[in-house]
Protein backbone atom coordinates (compact mmCIF):
# COMPACT_ATOMS: atom_id res chain seq x y z
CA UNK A 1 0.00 0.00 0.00
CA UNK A 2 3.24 2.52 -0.30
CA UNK A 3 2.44 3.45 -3.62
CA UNK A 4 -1.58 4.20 -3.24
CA UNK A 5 -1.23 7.44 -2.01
CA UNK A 6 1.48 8.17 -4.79
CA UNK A 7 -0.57 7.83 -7.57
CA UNK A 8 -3.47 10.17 -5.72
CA UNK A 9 -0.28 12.97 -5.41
CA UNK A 10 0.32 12.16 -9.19
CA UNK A 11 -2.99 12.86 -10.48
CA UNK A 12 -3.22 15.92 -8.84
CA UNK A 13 -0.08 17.33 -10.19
CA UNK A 14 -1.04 16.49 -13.60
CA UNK A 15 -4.27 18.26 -12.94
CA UNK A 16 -2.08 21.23 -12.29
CA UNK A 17 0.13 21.12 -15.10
CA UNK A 18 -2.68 20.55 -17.92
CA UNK A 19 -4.91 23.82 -16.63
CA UNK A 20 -1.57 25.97 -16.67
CA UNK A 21 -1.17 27.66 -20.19
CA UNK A 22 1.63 29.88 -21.26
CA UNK A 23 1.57 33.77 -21.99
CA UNK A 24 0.46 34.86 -26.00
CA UNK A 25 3.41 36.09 -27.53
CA UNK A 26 3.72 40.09 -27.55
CA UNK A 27 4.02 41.55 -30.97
CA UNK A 28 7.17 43.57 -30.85
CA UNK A 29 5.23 46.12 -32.96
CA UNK A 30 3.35 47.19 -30.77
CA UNK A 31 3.62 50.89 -28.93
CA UNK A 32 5.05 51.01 -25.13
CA UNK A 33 2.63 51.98 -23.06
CA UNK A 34 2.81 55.98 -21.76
CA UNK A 35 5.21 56.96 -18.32
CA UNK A 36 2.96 58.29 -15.74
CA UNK A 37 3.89 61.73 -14.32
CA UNK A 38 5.49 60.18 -11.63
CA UNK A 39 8.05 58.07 -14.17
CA UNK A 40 8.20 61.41 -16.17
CA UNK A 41 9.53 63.06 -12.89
CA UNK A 42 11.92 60.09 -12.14
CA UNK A 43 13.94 60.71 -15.06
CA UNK A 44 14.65 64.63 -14.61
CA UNK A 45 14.69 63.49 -10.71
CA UNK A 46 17.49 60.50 -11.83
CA UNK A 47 19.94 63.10 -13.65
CA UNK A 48 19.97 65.52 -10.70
CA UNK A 49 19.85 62.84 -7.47
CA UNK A 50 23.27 61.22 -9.89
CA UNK A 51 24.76 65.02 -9.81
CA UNK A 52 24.52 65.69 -6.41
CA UNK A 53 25.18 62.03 -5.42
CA UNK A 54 27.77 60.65 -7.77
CA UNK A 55 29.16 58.00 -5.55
CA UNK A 56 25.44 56.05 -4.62
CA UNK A 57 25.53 53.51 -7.21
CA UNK A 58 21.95 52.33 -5.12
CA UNK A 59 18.76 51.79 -7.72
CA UNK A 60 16.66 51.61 -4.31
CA UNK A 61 18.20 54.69 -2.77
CA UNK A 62 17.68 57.53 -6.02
CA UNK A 63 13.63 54.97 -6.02
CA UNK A 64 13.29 56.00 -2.36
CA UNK A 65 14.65 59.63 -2.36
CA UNK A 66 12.13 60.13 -5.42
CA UNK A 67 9.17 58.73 -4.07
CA UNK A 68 9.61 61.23 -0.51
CA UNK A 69 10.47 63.89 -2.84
CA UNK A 70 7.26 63.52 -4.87
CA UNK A 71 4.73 62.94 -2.02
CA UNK A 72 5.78 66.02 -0.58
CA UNK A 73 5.54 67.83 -3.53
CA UNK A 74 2.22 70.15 -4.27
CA UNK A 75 -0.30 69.71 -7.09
CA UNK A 76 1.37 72.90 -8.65
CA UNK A 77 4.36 71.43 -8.30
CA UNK A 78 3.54 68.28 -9.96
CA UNK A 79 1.76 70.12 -12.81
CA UNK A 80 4.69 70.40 -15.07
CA UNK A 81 5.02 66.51 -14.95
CA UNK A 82 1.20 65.42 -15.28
CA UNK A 83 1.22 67.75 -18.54
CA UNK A 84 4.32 66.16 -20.21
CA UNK A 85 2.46 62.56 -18.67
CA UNK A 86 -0.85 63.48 -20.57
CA UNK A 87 1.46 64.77 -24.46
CA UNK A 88 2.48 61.51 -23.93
CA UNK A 89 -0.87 59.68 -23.37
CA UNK A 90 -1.93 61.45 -26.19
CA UNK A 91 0.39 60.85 -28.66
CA UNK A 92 0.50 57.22 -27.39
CA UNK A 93 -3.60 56.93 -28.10
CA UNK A 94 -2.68 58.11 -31.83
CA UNK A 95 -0.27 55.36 -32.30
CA UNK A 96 -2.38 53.15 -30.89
CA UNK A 97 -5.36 53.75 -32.91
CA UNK A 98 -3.15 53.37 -36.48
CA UNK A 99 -1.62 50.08 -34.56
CA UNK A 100 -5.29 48.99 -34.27
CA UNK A 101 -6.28 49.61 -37.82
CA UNK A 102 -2.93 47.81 -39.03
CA UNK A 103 -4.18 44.42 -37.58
CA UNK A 104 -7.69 44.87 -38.06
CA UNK A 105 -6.68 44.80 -42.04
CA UNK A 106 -3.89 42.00 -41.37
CA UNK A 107 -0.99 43.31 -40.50
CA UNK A 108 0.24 42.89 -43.93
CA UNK A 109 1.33 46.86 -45.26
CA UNK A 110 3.54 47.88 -47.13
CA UNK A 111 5.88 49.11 -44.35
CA UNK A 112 6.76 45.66 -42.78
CA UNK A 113 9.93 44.58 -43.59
CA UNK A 114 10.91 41.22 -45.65
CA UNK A 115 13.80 39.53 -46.38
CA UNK A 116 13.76 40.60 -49.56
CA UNK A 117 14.32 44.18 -50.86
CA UNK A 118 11.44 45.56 -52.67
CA UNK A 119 13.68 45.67 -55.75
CA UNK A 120 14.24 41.64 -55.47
CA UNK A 121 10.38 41.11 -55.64
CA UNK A 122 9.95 43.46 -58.58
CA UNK A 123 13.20 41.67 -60.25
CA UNK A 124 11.15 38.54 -59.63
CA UNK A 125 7.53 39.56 -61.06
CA UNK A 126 9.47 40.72 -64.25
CA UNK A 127 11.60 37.69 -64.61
CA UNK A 128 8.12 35.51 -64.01
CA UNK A 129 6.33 37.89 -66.76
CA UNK A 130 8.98 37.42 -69.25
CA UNK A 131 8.91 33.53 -69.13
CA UNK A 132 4.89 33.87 -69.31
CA UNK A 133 5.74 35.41 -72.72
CA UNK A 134 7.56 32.49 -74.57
């Protein structure tokens, strides 16, 4: 009776592994999503916490130091960053919506790239036209 309680274990873990599926692939294509003010501040924050600190080699310390600085920052103060955050929402909606109507009609335009040169596939329709002629 050792192994009863084995084969119980067993079909449990197969259970498991035939309900987990994997991610989708992402399509490369595909726009990055938008920084949030808060990521927009970060990177002026970054430059000038690396100027006046050029020896703290810490990702967690300039993280930290940026966080307290924003929470006590005002609305007003914030402004600058929200309005560069929203340009960037923005133009990131725009991109998205031509990114939309590129796969709704296949993905296949004219701008993807091939392994051939669009003078190789014109070389090839004329070669294939002139043996339709003999």
């Amino acid at each position: 009776m050792k192994g009863g309680k084995s084969t119980g274990a067993q079909k449990k873990s197969d259970a498991k592994l035939a309900v987990k599926k994997g991610k989708a692939a992402k399509d490369p294509n595909k726009p990055k999503r938008p920084a949030s003010a808060f990521f927009v501040f970060m990177e002026e924050f970054r430059d000038q916490f690396k100027a006046e600190n050029p020896h703290n080699k810490s990702v967690a310390a300039v993280s930290k130091a940026g966080g307290v600085k924003w929470k006590a920052m005002s609305t007003s103060e914030k402004a600058p960053y929200v309005a560069k955050a929203d340009k960037r929402k923005a133009e990131y909606e725009k991109t998205m919506v031509a990114y939309n109507k590129k796969q709704a009609s296949g993905g296949k335009d004219e701008d993807d790239d091939s392994d051939k040169s669009k003078s190789e596939v014109n070389n090839e329709e004329d070669s294939d036209e002139e043996e339709d002629d003999d």
